[in-house]
Protein backbone atom coordinates (compact mmCIF):
# COMPACT_ATOMS: atom_id res chain seq x y z
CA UNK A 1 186.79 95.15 -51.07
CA UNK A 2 187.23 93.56 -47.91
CA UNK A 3 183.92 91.41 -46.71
CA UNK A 4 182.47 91.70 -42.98
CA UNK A 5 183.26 89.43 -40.67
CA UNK A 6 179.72 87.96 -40.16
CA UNK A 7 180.23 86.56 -44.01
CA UNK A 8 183.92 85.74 -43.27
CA UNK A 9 182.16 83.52 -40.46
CA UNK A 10 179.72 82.20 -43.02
CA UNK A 11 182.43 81.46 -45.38
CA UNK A 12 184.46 78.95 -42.88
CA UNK A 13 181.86 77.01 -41.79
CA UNK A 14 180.47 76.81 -45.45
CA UNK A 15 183.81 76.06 -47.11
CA UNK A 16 183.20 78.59 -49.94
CA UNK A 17 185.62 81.28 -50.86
CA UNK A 18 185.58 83.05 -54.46
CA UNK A 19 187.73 82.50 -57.43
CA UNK A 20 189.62 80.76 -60.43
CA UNK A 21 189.90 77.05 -61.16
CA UNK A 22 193.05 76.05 -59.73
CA UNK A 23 193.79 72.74 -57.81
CA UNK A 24 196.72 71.07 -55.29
CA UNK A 25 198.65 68.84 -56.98
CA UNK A 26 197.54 65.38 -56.08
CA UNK A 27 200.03 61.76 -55.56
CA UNK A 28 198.85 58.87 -57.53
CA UNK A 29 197.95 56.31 -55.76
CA UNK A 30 194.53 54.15 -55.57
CA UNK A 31 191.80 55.10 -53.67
CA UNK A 32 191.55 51.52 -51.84
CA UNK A 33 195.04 52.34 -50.03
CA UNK A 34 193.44 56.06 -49.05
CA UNK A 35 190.36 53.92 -47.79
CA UNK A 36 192.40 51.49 -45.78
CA UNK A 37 193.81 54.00 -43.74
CA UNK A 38 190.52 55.91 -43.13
CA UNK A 39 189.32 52.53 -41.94
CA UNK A 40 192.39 52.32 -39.29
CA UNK A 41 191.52 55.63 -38.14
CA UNK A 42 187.61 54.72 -37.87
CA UNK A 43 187.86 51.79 -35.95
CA UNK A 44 189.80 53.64 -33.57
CA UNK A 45 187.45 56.58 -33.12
CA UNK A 46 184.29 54.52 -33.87
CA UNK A 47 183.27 53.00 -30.37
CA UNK A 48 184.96 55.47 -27.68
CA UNK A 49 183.87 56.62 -24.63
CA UNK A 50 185.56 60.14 -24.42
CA UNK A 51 187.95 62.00 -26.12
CA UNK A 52 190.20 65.05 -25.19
CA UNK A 53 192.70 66.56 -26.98
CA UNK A 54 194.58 70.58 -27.65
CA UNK A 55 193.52 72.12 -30.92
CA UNK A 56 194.64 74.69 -32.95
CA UNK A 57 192.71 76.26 -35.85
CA UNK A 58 194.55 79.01 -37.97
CA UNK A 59 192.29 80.91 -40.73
CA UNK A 60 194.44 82.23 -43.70
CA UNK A 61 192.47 83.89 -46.08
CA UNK A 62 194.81 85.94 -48.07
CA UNK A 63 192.51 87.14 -51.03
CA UNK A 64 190.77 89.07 -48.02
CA UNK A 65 193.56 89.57 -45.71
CA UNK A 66 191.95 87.92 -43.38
CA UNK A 67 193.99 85.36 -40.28
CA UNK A 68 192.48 83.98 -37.30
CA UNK A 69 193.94 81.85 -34.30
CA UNK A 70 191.82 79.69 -31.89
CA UNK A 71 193.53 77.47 -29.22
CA UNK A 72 192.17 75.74 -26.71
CA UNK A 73 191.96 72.24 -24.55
CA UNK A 74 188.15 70.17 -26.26
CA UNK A 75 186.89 67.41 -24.06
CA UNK A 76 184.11 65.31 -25.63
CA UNK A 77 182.18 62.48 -23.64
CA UNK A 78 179.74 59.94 -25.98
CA UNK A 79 176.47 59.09 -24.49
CA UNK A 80 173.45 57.71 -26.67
CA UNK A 81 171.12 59.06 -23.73
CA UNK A 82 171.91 62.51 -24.91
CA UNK A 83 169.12 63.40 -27.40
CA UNK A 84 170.13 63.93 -31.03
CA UNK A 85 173.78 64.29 -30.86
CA UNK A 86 174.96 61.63 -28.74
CA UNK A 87 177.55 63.44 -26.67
CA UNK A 88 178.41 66.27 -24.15
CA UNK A 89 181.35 68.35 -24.50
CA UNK A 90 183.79 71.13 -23.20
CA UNK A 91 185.79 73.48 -24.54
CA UNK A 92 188.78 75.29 -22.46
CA UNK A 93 191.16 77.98 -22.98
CA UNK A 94 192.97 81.36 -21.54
CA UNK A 95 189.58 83.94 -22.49
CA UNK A 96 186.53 81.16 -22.12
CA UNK A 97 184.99 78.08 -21.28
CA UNK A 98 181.42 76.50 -23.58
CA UNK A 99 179.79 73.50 -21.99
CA UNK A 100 177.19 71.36 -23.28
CA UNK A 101 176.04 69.45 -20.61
CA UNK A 102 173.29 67.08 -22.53
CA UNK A 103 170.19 69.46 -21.86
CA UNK A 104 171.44 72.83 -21.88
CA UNK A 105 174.38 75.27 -23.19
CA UNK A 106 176.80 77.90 -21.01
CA UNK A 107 179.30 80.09 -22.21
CA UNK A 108 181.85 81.79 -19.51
CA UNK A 109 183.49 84.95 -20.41
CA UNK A 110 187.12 84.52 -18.56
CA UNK A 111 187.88 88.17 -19.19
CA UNK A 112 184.39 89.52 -17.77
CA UNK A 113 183.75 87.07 -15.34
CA UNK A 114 180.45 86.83 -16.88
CA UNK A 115 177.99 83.69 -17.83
CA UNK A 116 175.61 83.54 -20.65
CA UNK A 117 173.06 79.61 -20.97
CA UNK A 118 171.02 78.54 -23.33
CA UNK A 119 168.46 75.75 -22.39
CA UNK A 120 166.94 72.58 -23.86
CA UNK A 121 164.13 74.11 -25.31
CA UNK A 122 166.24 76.21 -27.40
CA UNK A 123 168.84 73.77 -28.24
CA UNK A 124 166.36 70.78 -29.94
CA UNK A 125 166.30 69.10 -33.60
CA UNK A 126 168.13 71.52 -36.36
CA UNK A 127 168.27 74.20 -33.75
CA UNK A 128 171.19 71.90 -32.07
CA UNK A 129 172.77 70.74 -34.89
CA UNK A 130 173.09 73.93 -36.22
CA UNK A 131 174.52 75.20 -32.95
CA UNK A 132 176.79 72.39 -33.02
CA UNK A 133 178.02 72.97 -36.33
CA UNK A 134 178.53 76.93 -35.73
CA UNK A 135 181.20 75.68 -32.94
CA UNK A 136 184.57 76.94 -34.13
CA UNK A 137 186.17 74.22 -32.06
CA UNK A 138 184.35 71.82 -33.75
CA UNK A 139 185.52 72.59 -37.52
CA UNK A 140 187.30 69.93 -39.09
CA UNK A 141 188.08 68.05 -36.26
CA UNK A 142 188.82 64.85 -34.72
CA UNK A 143 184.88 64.59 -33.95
CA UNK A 144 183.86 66.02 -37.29
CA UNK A 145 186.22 63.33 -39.10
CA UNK A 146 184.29 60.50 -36.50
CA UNK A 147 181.35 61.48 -38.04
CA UNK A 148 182.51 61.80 -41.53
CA UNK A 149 184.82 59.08 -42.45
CA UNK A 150 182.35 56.40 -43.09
CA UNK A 151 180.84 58.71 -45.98
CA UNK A 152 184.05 59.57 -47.70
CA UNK A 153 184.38 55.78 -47.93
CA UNK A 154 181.47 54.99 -49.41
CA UNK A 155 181.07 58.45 -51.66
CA UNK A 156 182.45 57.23 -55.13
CA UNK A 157 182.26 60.79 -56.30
CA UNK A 158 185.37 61.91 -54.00
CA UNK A 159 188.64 61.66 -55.33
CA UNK A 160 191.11 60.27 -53.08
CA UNK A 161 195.03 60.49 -53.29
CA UNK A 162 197.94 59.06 -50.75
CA UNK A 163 200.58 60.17 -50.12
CA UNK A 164 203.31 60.69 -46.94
CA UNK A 165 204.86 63.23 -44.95
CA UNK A 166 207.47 64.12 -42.25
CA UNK A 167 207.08 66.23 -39.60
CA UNK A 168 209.71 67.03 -37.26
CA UNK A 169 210.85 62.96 -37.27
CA UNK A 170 207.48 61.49 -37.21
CA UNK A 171 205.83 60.06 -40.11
CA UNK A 172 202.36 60.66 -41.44
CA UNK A 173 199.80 59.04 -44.09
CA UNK A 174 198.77 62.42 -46.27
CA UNK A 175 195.32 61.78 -47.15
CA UNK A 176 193.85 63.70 -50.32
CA UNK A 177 190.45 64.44 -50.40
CA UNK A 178 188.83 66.40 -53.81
CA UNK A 179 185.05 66.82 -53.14
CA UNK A 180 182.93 68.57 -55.17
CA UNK A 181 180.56 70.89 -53.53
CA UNK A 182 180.64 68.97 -50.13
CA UNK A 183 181.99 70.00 -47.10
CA UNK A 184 182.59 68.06 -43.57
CA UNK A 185 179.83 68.58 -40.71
CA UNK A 186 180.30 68.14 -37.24
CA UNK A 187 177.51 65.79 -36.41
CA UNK A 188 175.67 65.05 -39.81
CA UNK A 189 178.44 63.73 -41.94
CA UNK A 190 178.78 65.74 -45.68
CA UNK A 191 176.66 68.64 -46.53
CA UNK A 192 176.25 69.15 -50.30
CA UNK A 193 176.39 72.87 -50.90
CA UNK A 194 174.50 74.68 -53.64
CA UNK A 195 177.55 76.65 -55.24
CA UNK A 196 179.96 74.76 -57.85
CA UNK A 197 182.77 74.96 -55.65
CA UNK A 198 185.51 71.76 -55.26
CA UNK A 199 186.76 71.64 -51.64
CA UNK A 200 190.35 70.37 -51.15
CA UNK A 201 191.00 68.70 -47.52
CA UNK A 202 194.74 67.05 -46.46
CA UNK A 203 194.22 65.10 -43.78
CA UNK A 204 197.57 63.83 -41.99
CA UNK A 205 197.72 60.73 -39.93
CA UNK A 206 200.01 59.09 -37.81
CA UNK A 207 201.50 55.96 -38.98
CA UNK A 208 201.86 54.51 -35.61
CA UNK A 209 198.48 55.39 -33.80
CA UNK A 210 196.22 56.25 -37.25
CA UNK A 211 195.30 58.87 -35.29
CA UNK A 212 194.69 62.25 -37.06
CA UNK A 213 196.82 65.36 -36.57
CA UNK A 214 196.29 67.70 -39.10
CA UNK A 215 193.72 68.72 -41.49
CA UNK A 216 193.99 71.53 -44.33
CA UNK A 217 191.04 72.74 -46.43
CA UNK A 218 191.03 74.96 -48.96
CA UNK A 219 189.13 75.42 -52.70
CA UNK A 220 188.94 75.98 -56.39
CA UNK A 221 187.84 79.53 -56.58
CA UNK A 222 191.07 80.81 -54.04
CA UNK A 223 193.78 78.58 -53.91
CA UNK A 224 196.22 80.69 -51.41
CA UNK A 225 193.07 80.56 -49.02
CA UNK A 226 193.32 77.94 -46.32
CA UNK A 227 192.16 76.68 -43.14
CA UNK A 228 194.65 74.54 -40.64
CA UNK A 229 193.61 72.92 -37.81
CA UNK A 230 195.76 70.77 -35.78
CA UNK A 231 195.08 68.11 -33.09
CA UNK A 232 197.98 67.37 -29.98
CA UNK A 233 198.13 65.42 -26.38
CA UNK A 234 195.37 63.22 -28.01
CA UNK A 235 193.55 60.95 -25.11
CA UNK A 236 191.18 58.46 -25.97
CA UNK A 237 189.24 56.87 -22.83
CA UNK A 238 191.66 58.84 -20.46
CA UNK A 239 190.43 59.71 -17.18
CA UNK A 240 186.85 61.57 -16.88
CA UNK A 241 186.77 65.09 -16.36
CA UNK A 242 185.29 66.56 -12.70
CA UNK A 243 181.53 65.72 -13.07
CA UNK A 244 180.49 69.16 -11.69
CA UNK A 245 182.45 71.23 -14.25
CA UNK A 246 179.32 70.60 -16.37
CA UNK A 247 176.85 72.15 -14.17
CA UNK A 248 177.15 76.33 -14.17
CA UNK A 249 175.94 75.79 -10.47
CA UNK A 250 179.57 74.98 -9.92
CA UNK A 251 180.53 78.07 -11.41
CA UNK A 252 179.79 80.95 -8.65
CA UNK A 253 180.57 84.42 -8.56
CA UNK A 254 179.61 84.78 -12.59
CA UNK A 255 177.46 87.58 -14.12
CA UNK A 256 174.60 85.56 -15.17
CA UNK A 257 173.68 87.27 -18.14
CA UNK A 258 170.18 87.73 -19.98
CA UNK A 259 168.31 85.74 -17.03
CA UNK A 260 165.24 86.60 -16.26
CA UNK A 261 165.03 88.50 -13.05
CA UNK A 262 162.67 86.33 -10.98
CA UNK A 263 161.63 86.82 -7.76
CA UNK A 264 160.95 83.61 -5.23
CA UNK A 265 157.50 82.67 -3.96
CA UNK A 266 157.28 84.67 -0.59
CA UNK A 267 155.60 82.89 2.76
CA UNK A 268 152.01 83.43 2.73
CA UNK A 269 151.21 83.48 -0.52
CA UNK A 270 148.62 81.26 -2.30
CA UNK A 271 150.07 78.32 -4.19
CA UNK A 272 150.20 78.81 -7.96
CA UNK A 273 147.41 75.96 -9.11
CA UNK A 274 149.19 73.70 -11.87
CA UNK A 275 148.14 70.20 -13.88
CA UNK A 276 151.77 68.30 -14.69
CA UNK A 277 152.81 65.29 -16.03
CA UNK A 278 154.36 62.88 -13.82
CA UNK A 279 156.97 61.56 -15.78
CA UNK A 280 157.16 57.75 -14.77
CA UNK A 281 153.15 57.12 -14.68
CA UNK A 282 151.81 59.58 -17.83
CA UNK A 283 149.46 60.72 -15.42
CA UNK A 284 148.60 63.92 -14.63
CA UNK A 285 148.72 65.66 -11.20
CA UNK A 286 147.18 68.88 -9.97
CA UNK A 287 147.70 71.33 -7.30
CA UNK A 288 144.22 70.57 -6.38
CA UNK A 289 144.82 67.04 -5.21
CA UNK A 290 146.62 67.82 -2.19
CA UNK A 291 144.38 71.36 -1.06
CA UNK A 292 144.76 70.15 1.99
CA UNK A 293 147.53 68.54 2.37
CA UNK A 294 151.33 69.10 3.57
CA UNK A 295 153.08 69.64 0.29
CA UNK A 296 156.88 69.78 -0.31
CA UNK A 297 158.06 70.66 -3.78
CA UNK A 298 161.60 70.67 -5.42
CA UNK A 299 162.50 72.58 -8.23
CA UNK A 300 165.41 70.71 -9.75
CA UNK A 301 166.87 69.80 -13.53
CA UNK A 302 169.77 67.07 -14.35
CA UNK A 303 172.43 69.00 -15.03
CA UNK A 304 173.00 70.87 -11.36
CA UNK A 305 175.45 69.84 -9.08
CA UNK A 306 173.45 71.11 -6.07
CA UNK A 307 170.22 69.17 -7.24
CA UNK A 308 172.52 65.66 -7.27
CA UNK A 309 173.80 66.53 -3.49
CA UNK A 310 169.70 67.27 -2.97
CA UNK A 311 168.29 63.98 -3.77
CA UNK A 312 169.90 62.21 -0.25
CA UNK A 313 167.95 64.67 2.15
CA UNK A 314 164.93 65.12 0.02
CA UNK A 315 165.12 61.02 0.49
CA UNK A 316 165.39 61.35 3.66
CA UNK A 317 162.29 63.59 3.96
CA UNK A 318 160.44 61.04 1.88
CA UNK A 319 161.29 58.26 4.24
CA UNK A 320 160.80 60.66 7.79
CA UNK A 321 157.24 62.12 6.80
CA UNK A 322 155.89 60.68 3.84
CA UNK A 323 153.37 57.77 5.59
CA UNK A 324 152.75 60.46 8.21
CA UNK A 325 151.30 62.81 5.50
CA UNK A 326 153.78 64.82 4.03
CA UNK A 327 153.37 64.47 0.24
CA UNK A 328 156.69 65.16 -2.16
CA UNK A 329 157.33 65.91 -5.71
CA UNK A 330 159.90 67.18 -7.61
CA UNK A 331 159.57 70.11 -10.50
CA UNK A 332 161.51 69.85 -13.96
CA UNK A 333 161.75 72.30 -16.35
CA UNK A 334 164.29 71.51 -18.82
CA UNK A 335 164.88 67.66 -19.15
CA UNK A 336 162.70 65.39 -21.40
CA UNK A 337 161.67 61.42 -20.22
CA UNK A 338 165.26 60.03 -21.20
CA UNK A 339 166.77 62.57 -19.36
CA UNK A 340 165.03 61.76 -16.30
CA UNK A 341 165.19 57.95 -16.37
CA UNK A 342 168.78 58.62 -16.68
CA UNK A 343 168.96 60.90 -13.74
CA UNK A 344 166.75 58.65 -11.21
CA UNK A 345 168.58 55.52 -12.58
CA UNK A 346 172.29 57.27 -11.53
CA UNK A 347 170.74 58.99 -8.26
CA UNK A 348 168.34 57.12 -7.00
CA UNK A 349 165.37 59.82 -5.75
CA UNK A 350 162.53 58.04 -4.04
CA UNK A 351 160.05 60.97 -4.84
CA UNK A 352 158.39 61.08 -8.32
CA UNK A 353 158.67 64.49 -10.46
CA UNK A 354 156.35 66.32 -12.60
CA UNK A 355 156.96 67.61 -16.02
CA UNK A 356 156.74 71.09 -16.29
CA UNK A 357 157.68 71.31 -20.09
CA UNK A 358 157.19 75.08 -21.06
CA UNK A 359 158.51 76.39 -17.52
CA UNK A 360 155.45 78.36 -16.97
CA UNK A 361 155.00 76.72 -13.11
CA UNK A 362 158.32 77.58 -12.58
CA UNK A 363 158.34 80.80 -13.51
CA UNK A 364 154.74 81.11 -11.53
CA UNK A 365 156.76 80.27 -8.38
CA UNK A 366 159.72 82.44 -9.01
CA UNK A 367 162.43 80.12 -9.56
CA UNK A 368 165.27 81.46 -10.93
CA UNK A 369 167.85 78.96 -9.63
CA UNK A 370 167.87 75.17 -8.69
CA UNK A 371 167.29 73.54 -6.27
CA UNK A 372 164.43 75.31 -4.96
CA UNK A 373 161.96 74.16 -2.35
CA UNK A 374 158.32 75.19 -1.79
CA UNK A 375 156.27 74.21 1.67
CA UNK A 376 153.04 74.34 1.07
CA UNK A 377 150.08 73.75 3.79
CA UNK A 378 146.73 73.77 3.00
CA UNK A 379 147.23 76.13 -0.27
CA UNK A 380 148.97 78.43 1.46
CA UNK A 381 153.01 78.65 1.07
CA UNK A 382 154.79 77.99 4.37
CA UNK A 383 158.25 78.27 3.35
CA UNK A 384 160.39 79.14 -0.03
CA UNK A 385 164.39 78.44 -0.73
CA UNK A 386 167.34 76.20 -0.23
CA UNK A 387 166.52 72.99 1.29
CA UNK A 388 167.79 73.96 5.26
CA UNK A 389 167.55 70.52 6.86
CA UNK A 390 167.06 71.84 10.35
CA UNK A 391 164.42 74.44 9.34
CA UNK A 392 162.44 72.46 7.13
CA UNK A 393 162.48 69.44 9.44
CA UNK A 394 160.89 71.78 11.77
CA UNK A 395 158.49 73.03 9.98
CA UNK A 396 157.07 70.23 8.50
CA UNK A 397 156.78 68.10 12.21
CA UNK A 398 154.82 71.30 13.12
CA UNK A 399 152.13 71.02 10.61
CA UNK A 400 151.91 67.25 10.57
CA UNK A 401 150.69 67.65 13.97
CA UNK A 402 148.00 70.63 13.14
């Protein structure tokens, strides 16, 4: 009986098929020659900056006549200011395109022109590393092996074999891994699994560069069952990638799907009241404060091309009308403290933002896309939408002189 795909899908990224008792022959050699090697490949993985590389992945489960191909260009950038996992990444081919950008999650659908995003709130603690393990790119790979390496060295319950290869005149290190009931993570090193299963994983590397460029896993219970993933074009602090491929902002013309159809603050309207956290003094600031005053807010968040080419002319309104009375703050709805620091530190706004850390005065004012700007005069809202520098300018000499 054939099993569903959803448990075919569990069964990858678990490692566990079902059967007999069988295992690959393994070369005798000691286990502190298979640990020099992993060392050469660790140092070389250990401290870079990014990484991009092509990947193939082909599934082979024969007891359940099952194959599967995945091909596609990953792109992986390391940055401790990124919250739990340390790094943003991309993921390119023919039918899609997943970004993390740090704070939030798109997928683009090549075929339907379509965009689905997840945002921070729903990508924090196991929720991410889940996520990030579920990745398909991500399975047994270069980062996975980053991440795992310095475990498999200092796990004494791993059996480790050497052995060589050739492969079409290039020679590789065949490193044999016997684990029982682990399996390699992404981003947390070795998970133990409940079932008593032993996981088999060949890793090939390259004698010259210690790089990796293969890596086949397969098991105990069904030995004709395998996974093969493959790693060429290998670039280790290469050039960086377009910074505005990781904002969907860049991406136009998309169907955004399961957004939430908001509609913008119209002219006239009273000012939604609110009670934020600005995020570089703790303290908190209400609508209240400035009843009647000349208020300009900007709803913005990191990761938005748009918002970066924002900060110069909402600058420049700080400097042309804040001593006359205009007061400015910014709006963020996704991005935590570090995020920010690391934002204002790159892009240097002179206008402090509030923290508005379960959306709820964003979605009060309608925003369903950033950057959005809000005049608002004595309580009442003046003007709503893209920062127009001719318009706005206007506007706000206008009431400065009321």
């Amino acid at each position: 009986m054939k099993l569903l795909p959803f448990i075919l899908i569990s069964i990858l990224f678990t490692g566990i098929s079902l059967r007999s008792d069988a295992q690959p022959a393994m070369v005798s050699k000691e286990s502190a020659d298979v640990n020099e090697i992993l060392q050469q490949t660790y140092s070389k993985l250990k401290d870079i900056k990014t990484l991009q590389y092509e990947t193939f992945r082909y599934i082979n489960y024969k007891s359940q006549d099952y194959e599967n191909k995945l091909l596609g260009v990953v792109f992986v950038e390391f940055d401790e200011a990124i919250p739990i996992v340390g790094f943003r990444y991309q993921f390119d081919n023919e039918v899609s395109k997943v970004v993390f950008n740090g704070s939030g999650k798109f997928w683009i659908d090549k075929k339907n022109a379509s965009m689905e995003s997840l945002q921070a709130a729903a990508l924090k603690k196991e929720k991410l590393q889940q996520d990030l393990n579920a990745a398909s790119f991500f399975y047994n790979s270069i980062l996975s092996l980053r991440n795992v390496i310095p475990h498999i060295l200092t796990d004494t319950s791993i059996k480790k074999r050497l052995g060589d290869t050739l492969i079409d005149s290039r020679s590789y290190h065949k490193v044999l891994l016997e684990m029982k009931s682990k399996s390699f993570t992404v981003n947390e090193g070795l998970k133990q699994l409940t079932a008593d299963i032993r996981i088999y994983n060949q890793i090939l590397i390259d004698k010259v560069s210690y790089l990796p460029y293969q890596v086949v896993q397969s098991n105990n219970f069904e030995p004709e069952d395998y996974v093969l993933v493959k790693f060429d074009q290998i670039k280790i602090n290469g050039p960086q990638i377009e910074e505005n491929s990781w904002f969907a902002s860049s991406y136009p013309g998309l169907q955004i799907k399961g957004k939430e159809d908001l509609q913008l603050i119209a002219a006239g309207a009273n000012a939604p009241a609110f009670e934020l956290e600005d995020f570089q003094t703790g303290k908190m600031v209400t609508m209240s404060d400035f009843k009647d005053d000349l208020v300009l807010l900007e709803f913005w968040v990191k990761n938005c091309s748009y918002c970066i080419s924002a900060v110069p002319k909402m600058n420049s309104m700080v400097a042309k009308y804040e001593q006359k009375g205009l007061k400015v703050w910014g709006i963020n709805s996704e991005d935590n403290k570090s995020q920010l620091n690391n934002f204002y530190e790159r892009n240097k706004p002179t206008f402090s933002t509030l923290m508005d850390q379960d959306g709820k005065i964003t979605k009060a004012y309608g925003v369903n896309g950033v950057p959005q700007v809000v005049l608002i005069h004595q309580g009442k809202v003046i003007y709503a939408g893209g920062i127009v520098d001719g318009k706005l300018d206007a506007l706000i000499q206008k009431l400065l002189k009321k």
